[in-house]
N, C-alpha and C. Protein backbone atom coordinates (compact mmCIF):
# COMPACT_ATOMS: atom_id res chain seq x y z
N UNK A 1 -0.57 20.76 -9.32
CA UNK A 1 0.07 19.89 -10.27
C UNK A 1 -0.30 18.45 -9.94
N UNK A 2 -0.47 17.50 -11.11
CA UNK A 2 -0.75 16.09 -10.66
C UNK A 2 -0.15 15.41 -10.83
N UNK A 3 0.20 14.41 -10.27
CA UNK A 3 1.15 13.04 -10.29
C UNK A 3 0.47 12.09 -10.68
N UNK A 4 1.23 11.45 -11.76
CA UNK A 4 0.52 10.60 -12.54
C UNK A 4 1.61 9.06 -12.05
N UNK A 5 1.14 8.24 -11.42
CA UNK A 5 1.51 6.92 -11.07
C UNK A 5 2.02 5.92 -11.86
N UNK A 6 3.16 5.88 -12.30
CA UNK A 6 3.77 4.81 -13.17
C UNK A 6 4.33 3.43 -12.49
N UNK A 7 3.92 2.36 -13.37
CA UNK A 7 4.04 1.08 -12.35
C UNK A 7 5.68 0.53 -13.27
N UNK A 8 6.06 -0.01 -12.45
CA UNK A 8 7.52 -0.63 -13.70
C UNK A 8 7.64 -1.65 -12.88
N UNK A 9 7.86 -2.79 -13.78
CA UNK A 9 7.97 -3.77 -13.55
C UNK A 9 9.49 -3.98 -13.46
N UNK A 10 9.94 -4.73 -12.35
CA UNK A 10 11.42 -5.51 -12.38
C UNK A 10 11.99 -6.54 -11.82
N UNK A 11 12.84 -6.83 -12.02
CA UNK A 11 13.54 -8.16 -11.81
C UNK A 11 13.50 -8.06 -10.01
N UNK A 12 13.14 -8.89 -9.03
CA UNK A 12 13.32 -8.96 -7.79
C UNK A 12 14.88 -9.57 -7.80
N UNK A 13 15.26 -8.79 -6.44
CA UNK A 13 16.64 -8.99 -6.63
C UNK A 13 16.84 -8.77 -4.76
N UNK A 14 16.65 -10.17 -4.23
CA UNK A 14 17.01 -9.93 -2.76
C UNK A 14 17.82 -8.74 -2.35
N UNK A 15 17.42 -8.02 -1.19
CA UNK A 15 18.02 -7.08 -0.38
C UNK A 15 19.79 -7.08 0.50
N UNK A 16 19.40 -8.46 0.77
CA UNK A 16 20.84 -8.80 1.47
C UNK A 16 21.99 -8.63 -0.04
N UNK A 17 21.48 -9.41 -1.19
CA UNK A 17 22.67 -9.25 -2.41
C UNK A 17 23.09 -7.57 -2.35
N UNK A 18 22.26 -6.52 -2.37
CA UNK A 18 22.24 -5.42 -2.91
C UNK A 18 23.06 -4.56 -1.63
N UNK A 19 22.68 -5.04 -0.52
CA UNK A 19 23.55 -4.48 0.77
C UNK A 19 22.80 -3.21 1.09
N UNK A 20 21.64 -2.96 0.83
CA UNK A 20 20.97 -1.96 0.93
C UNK A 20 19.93 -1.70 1.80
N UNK A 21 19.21 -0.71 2.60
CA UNK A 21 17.16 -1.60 2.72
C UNK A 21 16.77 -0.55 1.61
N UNK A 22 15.49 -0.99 1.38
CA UNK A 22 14.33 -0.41 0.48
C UNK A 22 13.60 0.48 0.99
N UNK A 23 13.38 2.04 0.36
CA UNK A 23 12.73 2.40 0.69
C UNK A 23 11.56 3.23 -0.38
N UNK A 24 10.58 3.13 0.29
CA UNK A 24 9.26 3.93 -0.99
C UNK A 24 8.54 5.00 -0.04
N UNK A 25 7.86 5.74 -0.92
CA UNK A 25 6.83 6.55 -0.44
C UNK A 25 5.52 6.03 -1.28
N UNK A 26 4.46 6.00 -0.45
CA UNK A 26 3.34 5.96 -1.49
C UNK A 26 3.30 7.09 -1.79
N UNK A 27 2.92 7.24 -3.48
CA UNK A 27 1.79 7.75 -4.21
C UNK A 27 1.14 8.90 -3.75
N UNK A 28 0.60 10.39 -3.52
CA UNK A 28 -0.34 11.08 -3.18
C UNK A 28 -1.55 10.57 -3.36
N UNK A 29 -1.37 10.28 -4.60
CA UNK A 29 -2.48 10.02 -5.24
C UNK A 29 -2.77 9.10 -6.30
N UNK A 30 -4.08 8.35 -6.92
CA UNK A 30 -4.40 7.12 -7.54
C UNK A 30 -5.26 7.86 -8.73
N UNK A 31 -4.93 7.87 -9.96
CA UNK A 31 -6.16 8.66 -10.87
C UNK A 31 -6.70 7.25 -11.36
N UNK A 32 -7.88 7.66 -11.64
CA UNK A 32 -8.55 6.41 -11.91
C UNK A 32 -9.22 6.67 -13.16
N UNK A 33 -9.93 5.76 -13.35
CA UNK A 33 -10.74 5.30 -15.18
C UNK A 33 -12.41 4.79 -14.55
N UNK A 34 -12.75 4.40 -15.55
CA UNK A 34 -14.18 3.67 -15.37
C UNK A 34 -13.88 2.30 -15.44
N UNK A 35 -14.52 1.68 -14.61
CA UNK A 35 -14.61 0.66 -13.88
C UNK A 35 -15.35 -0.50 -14.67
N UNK A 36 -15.02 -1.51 -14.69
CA UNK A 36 -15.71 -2.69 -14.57
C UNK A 36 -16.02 -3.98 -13.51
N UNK A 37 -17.12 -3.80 -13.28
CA UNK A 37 -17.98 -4.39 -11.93
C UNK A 37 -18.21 -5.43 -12.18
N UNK A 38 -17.62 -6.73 -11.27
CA UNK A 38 -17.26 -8.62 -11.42
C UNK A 38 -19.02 -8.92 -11.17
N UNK A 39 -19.51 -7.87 -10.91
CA UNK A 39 -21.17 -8.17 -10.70
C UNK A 39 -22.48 -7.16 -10.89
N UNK A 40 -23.22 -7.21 -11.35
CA UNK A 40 -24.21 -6.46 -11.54
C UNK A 40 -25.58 -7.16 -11.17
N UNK A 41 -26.33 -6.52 -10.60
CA UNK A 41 -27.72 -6.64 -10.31
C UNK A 41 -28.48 -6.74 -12.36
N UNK A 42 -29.33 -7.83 -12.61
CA UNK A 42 -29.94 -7.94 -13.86
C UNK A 42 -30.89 -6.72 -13.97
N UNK A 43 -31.14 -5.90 -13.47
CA UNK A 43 -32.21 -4.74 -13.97
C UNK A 43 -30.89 -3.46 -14.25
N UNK A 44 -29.61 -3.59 -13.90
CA UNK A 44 -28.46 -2.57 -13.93
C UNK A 44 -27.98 -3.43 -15.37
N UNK A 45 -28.10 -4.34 -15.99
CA UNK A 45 -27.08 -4.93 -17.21
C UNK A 45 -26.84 -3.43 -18.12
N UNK A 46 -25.78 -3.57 -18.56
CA UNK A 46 -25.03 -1.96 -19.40
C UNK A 46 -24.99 -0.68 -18.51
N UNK A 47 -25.04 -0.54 -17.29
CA UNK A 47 -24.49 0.33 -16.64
C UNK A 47 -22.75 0.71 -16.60
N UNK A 48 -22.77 1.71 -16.30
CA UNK A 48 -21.19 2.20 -15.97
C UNK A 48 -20.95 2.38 -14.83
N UNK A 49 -19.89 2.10 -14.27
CA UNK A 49 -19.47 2.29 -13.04
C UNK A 49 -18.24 3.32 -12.82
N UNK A 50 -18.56 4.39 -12.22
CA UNK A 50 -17.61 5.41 -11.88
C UNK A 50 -17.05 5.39 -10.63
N UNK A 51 -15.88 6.01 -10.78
CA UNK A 51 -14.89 6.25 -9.38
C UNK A 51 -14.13 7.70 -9.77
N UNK A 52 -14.25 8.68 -8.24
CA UNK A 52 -13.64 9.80 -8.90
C UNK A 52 -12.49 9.63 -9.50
N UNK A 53 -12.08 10.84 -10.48
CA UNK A 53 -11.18 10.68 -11.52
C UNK A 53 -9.63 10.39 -10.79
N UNK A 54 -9.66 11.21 -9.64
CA UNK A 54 -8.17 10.50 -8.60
C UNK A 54 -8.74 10.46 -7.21
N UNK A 55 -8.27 9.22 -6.29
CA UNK A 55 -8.51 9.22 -5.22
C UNK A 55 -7.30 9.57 -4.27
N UNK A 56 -7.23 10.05 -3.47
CA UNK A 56 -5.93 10.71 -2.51
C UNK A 56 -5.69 9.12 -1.34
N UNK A 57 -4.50 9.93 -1.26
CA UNK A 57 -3.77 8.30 -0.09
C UNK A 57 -4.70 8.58 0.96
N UNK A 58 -5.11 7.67 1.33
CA UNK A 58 -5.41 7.61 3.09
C UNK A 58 -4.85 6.61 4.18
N UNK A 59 -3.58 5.88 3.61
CA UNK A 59 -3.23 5.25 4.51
C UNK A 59 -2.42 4.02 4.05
N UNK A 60 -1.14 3.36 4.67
CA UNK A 60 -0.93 2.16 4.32
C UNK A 60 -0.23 1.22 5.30
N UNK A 61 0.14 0.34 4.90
CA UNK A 61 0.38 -0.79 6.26
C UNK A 61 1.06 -1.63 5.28
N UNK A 62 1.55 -3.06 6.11
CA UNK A 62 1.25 -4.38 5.82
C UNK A 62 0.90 -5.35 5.83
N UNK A 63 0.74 -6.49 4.82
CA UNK A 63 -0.23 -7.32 5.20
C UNK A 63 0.52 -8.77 4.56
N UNK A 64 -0.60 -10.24 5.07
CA UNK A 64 0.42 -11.07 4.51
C UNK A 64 0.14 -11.83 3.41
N UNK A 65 0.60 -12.93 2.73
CA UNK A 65 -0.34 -13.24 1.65
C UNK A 65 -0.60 -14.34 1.31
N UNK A 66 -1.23 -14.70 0.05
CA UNK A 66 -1.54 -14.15 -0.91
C UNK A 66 -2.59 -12.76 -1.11
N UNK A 67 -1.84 -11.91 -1.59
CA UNK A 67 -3.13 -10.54 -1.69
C UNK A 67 -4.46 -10.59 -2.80
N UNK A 68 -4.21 -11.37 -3.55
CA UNK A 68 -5.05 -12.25 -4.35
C UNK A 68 -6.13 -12.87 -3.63
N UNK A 69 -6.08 -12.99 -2.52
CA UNK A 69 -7.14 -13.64 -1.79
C UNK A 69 -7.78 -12.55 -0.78
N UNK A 70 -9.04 -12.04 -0.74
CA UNK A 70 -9.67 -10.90 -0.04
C UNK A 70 -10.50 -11.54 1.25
N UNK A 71 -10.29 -11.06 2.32
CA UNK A 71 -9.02 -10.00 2.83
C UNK A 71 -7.55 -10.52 3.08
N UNK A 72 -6.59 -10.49 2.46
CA UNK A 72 -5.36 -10.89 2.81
C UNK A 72 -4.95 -10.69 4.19
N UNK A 73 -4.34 -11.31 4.92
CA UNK A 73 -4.02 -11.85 6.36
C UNK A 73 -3.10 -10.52 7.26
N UNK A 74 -3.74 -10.26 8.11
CA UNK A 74 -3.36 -9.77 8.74
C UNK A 74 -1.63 -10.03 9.74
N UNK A 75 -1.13 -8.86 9.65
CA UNK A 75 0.13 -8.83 10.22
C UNK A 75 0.32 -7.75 11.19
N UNK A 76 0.26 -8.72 12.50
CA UNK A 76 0.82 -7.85 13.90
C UNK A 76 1.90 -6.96 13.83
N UNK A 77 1.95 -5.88 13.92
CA UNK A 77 2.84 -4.97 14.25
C UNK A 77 3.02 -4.29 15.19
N UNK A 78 4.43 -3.34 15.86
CA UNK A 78 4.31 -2.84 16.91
C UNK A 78 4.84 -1.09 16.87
N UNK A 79 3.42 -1.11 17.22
CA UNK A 79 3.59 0.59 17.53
C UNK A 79 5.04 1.38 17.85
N UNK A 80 5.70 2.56 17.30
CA UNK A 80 6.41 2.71 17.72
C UNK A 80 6.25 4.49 18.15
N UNK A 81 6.56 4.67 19.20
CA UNK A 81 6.64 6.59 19.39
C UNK A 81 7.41 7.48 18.67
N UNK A 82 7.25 7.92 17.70
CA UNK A 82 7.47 9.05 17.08
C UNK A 82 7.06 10.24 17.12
N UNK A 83 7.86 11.44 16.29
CA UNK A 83 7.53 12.67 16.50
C UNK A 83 5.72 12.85 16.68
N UNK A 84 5.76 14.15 17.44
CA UNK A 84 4.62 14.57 17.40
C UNK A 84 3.59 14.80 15.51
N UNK A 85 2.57 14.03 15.46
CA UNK A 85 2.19 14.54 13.73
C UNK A 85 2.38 13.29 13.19
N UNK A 86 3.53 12.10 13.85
CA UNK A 86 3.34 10.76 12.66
C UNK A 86 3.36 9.60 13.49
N UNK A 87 3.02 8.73 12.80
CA UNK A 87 2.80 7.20 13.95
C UNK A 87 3.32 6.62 13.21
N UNK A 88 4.44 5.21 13.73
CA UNK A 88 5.14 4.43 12.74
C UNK A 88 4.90 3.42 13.62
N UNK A 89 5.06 2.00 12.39
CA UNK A 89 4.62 0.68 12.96
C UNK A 89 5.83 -0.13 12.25
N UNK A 90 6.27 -1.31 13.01
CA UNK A 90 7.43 -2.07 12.72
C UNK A 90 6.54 -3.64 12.10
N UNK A 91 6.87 -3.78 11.34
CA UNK A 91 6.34 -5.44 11.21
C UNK A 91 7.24 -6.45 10.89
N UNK A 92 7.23 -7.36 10.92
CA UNK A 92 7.90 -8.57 11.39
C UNK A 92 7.89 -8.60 9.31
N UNK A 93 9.13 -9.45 8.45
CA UNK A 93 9.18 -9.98 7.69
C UNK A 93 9.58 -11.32 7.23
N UNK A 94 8.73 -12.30 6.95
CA UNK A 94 8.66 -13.89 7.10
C UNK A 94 9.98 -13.85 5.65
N UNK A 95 10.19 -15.01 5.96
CA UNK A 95 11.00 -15.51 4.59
C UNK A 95 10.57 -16.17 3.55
N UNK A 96 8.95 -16.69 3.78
CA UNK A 96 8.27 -17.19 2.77
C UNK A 96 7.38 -16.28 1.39
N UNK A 97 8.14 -14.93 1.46
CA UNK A 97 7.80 -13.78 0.42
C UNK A 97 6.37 -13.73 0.18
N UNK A 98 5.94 -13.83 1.59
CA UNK A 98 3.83 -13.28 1.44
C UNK A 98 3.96 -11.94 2.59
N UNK A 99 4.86 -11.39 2.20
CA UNK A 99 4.84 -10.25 2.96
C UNK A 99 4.85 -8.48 2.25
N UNK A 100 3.54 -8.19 2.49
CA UNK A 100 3.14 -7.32 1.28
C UNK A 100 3.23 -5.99 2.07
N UNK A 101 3.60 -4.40 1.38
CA UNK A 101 3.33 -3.65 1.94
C UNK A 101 2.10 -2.79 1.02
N UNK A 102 1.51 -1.75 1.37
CA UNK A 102 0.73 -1.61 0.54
C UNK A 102 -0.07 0.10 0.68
N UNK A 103 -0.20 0.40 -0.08
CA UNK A 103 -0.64 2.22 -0.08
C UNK A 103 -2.61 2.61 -0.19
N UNK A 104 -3.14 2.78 0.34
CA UNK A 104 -4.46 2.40 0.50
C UNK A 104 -4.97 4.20 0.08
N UNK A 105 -6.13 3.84 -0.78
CA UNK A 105 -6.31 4.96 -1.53
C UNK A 105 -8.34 5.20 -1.24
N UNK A 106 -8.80 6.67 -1.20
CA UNK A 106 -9.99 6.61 -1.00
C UNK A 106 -10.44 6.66 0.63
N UNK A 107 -11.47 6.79 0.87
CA UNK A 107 -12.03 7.73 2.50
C UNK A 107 -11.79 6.26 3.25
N UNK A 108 -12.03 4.95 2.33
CA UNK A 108 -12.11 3.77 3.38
C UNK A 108 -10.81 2.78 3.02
N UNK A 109 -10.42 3.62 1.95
CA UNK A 109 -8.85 2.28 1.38
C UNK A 109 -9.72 1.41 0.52
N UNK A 110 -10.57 1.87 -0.15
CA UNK A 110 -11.03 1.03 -1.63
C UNK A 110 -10.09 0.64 -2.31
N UNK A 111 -9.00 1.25 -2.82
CA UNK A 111 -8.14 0.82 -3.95
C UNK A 111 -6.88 0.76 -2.63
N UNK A 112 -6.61 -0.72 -3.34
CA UNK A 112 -4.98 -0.61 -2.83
C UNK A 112 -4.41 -1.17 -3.53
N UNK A 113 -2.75 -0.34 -3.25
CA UNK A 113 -1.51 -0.92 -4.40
C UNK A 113 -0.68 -1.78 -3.41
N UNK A 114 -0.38 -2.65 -3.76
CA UNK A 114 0.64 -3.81 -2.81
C UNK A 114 1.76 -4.25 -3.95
N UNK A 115 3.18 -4.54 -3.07
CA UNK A 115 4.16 -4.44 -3.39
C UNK A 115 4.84 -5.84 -2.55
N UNK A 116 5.04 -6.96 -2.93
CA UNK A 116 5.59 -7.96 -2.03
C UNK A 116 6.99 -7.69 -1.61
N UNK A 117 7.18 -7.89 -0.91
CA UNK A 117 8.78 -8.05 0.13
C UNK A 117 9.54 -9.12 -0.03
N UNK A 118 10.63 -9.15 -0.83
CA UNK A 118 11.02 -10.83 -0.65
C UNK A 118 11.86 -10.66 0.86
N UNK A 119 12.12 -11.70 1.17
CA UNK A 119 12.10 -12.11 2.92
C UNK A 119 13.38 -12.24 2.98
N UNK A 120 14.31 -12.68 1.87
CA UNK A 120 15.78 -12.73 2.00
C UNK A 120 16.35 -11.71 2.29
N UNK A 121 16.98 -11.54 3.61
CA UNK A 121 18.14 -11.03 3.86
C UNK A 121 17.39 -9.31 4.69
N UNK A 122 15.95 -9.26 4.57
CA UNK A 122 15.06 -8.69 5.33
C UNK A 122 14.58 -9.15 6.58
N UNK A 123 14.39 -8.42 7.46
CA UNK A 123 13.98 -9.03 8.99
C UNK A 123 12.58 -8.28 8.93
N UNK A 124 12.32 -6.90 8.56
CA UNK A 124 11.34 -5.92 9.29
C UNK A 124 10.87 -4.46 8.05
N UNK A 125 9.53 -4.40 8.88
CA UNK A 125 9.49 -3.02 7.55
C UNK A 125 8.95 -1.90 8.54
N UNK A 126 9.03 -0.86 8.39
CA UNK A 126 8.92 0.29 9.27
C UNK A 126 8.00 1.00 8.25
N UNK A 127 6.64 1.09 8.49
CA UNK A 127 5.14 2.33 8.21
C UNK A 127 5.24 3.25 8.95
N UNK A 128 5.85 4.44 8.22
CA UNK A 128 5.50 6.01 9.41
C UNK A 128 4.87 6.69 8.41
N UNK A 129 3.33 7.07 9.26
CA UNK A 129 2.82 7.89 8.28
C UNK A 129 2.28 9.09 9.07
N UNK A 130 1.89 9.64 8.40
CA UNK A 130 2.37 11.24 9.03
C UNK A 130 0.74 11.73 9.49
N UNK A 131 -0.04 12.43 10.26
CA UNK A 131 -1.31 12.41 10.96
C UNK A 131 -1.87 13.99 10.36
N UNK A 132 -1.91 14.66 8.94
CA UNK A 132 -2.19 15.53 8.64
C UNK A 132 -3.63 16.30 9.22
N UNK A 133 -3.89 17.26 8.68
CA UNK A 133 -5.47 17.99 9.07
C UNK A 133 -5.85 17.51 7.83
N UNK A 134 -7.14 17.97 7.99
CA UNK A 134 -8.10 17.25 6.54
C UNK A 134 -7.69 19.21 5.87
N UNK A 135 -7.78 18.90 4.48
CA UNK A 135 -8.40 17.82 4.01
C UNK A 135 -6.87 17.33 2.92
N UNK A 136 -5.83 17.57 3.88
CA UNK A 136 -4.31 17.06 3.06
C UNK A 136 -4.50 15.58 3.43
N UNK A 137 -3.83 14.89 2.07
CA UNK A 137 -3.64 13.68 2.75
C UNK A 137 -2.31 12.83 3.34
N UNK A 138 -2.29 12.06 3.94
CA UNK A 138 -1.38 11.52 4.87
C UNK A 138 -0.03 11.56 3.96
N UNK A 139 1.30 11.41 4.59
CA UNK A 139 2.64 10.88 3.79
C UNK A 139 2.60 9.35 4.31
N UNK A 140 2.84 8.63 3.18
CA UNK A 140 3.21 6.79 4.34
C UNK A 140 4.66 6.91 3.41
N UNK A 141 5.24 6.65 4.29
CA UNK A 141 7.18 6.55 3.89
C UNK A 141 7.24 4.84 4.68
N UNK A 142 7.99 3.91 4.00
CA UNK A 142 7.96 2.59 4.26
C UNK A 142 9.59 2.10 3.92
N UNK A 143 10.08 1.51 4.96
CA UNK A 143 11.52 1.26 4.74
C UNK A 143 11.46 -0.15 5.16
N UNK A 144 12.03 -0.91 4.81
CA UNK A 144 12.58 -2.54 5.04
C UNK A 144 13.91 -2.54 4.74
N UNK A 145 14.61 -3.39 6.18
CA UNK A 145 16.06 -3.84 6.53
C UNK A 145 15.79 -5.17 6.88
């Protein structure tokens, strides 16, 4: 069966108001379309550019921002010991809302989906993602308090 990825847009609404933390799972999976390429070689002009029709998760983290800007900034995190099968990482959350988490799709993390953090009333976000056999792909479960 396939999961088809719906994006919804909404009102950000600090964490501390809501008394809650946040939590997501990425995605299994990313189905994709045909592509349009910001560049082409002049002997390729009217080519198509393909990407398989879904790419599977391989991984996610966070990072800081603007994500608009490639490669968006790296954010130290600290390893934490978990069960045997998953590795989870803690990261620090700034209050200046460039704090992105994000679901990385494809063998190298070609496509990624990022999700900003607003910083109010958040300290930290917790990445545990789970260390499957091939050729399943990973769970990333992501919580912020």
């Amino acid at each position: 069966m396939k999961t088809i990825l719906t994006v919804t847009a909404i009102a950000s609404i600090p964490l501390a108001a809501l008394g809650a933390e946040l939590r997501m799972q990425c995605p299994e999976r990313y189905l994709t379309r045909v592509v349009k390429l910001a560049e082409v070689p002049q002997e390729w002009q009217g080519a198509i550019a393909t990407v398989r029709p879904e790419l599977l998760l391989s991984g996610g983290g966070m990072v800081g921002g603007p994500v608009e800007l490639y490669p968006p900034a790296d954010l130290r995190g600290s390893d934490v010991k978990s069960k045997v099968g998953w590795s989870e990482t803690r990261y620090p959350v700034g209050s200046d809302g460039e704090s992105w988490v994000y679901c990385a799709y494809g063998q190298g993390g070609e496509i990624q989906l990022f999700r900003r953090i607003d910083g109010t009333g958040v300290r930290e976000c917790s990445v545990r993602t789970s260390l499957p056999k091939a050729p399943a792909p990973p769970v990333v479960e992501i919580v912020c308090r």
